[in-house]
N, C-alpha and C. Protein backbone atom coordinates (compact mmCIF):
# COMPACT_ATOMS: atom_id res chain seq x y z
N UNK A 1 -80.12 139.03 -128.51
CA UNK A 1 -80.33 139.62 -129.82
C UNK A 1 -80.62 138.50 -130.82
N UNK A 2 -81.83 138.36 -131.86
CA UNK A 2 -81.74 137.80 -133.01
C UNK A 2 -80.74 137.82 -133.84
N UNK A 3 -80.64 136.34 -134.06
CA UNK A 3 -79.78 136.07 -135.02
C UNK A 3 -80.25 136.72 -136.56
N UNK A 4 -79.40 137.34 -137.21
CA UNK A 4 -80.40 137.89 -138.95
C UNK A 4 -80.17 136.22 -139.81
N UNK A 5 -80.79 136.21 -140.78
CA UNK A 5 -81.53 135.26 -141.42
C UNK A 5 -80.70 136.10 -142.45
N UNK A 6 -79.54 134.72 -142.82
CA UNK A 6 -78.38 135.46 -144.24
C UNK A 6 -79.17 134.82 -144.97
N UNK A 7 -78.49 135.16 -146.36
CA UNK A 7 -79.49 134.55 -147.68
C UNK A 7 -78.07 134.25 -148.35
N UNK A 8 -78.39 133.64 -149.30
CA UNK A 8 -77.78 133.27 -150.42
C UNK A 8 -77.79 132.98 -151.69
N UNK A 9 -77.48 132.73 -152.69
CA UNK A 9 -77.58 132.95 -154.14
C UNK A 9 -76.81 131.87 -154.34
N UNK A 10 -77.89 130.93 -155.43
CA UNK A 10 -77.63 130.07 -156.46
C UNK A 10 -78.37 129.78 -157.56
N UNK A 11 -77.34 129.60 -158.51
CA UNK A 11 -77.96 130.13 -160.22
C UNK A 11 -77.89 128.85 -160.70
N UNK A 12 -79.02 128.25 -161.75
CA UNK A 12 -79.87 127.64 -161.86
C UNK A 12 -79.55 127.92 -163.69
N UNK A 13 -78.96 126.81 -164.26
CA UNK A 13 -78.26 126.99 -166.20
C UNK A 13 -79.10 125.74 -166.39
N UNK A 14 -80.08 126.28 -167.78
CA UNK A 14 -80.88 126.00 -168.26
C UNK A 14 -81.62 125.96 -169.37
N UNK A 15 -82.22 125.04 -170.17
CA UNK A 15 -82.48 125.54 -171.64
C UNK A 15 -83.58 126.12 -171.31
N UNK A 16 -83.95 127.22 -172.56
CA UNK A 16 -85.58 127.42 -172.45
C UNK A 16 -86.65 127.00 -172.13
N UNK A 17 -86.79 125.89 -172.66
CA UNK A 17 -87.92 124.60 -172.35
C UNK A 17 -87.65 123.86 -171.33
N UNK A 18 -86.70 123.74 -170.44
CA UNK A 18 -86.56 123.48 -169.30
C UNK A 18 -86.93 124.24 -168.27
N UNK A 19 -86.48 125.64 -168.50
CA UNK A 19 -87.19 126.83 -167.97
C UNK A 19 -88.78 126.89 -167.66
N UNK A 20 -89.12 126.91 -168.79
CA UNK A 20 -90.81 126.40 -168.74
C UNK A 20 -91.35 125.42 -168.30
N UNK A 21 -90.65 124.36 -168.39
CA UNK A 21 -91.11 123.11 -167.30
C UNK A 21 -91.37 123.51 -166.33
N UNK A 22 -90.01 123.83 -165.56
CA UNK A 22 -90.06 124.52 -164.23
C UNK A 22 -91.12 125.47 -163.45
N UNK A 23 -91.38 126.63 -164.94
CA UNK A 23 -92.35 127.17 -164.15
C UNK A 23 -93.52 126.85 -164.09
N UNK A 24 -94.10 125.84 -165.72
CA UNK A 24 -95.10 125.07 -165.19
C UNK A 24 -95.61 124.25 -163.78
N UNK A 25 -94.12 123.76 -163.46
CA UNK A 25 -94.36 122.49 -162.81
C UNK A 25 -94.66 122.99 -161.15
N UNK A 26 -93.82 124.63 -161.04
CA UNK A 26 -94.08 124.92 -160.18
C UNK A 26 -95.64 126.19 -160.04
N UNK A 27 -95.87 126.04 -161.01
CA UNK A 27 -97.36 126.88 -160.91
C UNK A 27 -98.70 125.53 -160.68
N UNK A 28 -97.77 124.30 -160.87
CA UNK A 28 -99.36 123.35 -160.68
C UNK A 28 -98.66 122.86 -159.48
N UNK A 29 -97.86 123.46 -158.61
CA UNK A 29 -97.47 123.14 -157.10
C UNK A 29 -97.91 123.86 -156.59
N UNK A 30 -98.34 125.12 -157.00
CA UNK A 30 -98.74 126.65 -156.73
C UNK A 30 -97.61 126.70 -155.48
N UNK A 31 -96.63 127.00 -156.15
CA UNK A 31 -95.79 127.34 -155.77
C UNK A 31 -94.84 128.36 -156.42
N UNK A 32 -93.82 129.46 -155.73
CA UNK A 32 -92.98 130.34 -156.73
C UNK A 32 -92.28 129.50 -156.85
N UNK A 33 -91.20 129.97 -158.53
CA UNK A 33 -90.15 128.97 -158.63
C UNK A 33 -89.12 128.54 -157.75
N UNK A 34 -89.05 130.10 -157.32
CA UNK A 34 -87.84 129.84 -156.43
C UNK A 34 -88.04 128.65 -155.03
N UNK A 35 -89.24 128.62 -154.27
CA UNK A 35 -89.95 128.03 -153.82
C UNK A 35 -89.71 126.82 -154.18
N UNK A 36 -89.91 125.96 -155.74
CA UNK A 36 -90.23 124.59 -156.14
C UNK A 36 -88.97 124.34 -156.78
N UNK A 37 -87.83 125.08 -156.98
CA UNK A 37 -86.79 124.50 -157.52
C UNK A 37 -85.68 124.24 -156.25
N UNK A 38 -85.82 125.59 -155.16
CA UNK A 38 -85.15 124.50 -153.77
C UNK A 38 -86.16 123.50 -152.90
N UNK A 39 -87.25 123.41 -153.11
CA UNK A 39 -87.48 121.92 -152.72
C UNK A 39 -87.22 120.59 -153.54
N UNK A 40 -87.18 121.07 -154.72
CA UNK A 40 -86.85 120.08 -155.89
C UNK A 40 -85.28 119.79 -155.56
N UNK A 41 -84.39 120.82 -155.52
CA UNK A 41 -83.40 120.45 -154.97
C UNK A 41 -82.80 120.15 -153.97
N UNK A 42 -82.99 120.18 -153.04
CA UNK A 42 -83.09 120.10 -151.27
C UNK A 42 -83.57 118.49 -151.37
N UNK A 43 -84.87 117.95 -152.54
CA UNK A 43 -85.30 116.31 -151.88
C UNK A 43 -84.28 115.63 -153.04
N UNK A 44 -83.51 115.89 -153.56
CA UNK A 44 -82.44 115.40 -154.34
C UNK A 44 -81.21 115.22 -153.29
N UNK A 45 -80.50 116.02 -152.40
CA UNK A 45 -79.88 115.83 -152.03
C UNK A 45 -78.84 114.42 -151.46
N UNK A 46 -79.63 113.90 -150.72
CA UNK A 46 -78.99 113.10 -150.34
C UNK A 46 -78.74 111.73 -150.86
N UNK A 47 -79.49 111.66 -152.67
CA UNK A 47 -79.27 110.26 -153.31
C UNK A 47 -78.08 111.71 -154.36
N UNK A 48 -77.96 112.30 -154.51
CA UNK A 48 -76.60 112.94 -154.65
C UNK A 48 -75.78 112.96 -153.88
N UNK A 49 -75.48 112.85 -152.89
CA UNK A 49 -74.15 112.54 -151.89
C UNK A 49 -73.67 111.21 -152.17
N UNK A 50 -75.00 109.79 -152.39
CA UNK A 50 -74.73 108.67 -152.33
C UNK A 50 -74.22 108.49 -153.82
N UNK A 51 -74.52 108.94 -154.92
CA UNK A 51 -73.43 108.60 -155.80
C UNK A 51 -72.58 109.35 -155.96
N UNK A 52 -72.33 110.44 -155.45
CA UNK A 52 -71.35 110.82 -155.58
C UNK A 52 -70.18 110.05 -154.52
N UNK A 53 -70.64 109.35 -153.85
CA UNK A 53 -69.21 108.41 -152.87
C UNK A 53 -69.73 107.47 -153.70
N UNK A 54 -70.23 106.56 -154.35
CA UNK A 54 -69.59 105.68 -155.35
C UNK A 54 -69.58 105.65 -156.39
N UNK A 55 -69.64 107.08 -157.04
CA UNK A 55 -68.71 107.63 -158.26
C UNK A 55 -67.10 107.36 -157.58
N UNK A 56 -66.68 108.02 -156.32
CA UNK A 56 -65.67 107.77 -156.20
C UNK A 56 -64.81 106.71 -155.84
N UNK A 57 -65.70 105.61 -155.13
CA UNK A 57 -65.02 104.23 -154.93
C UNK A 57 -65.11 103.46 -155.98
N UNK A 58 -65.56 103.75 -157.42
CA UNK A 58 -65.35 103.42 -158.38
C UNK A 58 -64.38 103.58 -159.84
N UNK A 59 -64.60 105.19 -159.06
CA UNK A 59 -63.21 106.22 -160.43
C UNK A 59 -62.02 106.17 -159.86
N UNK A 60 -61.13 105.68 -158.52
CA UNK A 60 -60.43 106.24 -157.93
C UNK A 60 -60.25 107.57 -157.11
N UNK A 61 -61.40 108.17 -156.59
CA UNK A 61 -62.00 109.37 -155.84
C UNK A 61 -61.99 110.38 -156.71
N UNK A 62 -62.23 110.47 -158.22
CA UNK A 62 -62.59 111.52 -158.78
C UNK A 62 -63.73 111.62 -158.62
N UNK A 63 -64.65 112.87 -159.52
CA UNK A 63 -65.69 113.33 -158.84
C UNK A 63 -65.80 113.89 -160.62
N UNK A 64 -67.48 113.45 -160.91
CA UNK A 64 -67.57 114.06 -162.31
C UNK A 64 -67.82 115.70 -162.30
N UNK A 65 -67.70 116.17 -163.24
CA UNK A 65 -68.02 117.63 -163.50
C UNK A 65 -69.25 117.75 -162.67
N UNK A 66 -69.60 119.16 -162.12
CA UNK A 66 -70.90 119.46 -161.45
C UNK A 66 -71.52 120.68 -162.42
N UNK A 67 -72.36 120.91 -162.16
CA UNK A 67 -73.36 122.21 -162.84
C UNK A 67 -73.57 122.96 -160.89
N UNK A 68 -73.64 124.11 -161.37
CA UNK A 68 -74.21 124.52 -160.37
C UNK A 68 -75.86 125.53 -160.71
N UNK A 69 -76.44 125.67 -159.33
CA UNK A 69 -78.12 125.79 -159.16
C UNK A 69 -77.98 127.46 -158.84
N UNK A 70 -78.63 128.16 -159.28
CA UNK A 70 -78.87 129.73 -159.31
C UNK A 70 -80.70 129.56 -158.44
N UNK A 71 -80.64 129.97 -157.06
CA UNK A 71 -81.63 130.35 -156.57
C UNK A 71 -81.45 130.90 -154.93
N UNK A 72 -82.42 132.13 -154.93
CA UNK A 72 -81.80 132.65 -153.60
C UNK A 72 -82.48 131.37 -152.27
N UNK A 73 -81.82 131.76 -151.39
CA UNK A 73 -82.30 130.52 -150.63
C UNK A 73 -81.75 130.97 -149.35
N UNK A 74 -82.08 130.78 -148.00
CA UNK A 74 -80.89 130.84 -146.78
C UNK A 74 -79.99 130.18 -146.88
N UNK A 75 -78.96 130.66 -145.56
CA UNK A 75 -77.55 129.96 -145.86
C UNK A 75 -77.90 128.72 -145.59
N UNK A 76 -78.38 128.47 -144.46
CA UNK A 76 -78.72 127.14 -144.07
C UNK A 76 -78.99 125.83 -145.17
N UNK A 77 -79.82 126.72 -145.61
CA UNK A 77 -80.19 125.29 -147.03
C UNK A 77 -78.98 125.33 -147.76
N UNK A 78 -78.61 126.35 -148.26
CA UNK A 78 -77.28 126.12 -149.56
C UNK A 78 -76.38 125.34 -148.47
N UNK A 79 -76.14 125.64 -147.47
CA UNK A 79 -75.10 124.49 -146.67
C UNK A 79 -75.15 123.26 -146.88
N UNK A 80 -76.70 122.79 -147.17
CA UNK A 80 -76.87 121.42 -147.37
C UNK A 80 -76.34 120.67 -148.91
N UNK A 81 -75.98 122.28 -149.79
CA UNK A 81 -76.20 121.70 -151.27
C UNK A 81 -74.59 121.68 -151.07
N UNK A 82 -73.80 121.96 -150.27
CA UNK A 82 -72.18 121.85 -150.12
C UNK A 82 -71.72 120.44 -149.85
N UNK A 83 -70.61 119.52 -150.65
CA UNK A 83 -70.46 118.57 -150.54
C UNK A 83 -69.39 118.21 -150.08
C-alpha cells in the first residue's frame, strides 16, 4: 500500500511590504509563493543550525527568540525546519 503524502502548515509573520517582496520575488521565479518561500527557506536551513550552535557555545546554550514560517509544505520538509 502507498504511503499518503501528510502535509503540514507553517505561517509565515510579516509586514506588508515584505509581503510584496515575496510575491514579487516569487513571480520573477515564476514561481507560487508557497513554492518560493519553502525553497527560500529550506536553502537557509542549514547556515541556521550553524548559528544557532554558536549562538549557544557562546550564550551558555541559550537560544535567541525564534519567529516562526506559515506555509503548507509536506511533513518531510517541515521536519527539516525542526531544530
Amino acid at each position: 500500500m502507498a504511503q499518503k503524502d501528510l502535509r503540514a502548515s507553517l505561517l509565515v509573520r510579516c509586514t506588508a511590504e515584505e509581503a510584496a517582496a515575496i510575491r514579487e520575488a516569487a513571480k520573477q521565479e515564476r514561481r507560487t509563493i508557497s513554492s518560493y518561500v519553502l525553497h527560500s527557506v529550506l536553502g537557509r536551513i542549514e547556515h541556521q543550525r550553524k548559528f544557532i550552535d554558536q549562538w549557544r557555545k557562546d550564550n551558555g546554550g541559550t537560544v535567541p527568540p525564534r519567529l516562526f514560517l506559515g506555509q503548507r509544505c509536506r511533513t518531510g520538509d517541515a521536519g527539516q525546519l525542526l531544530f
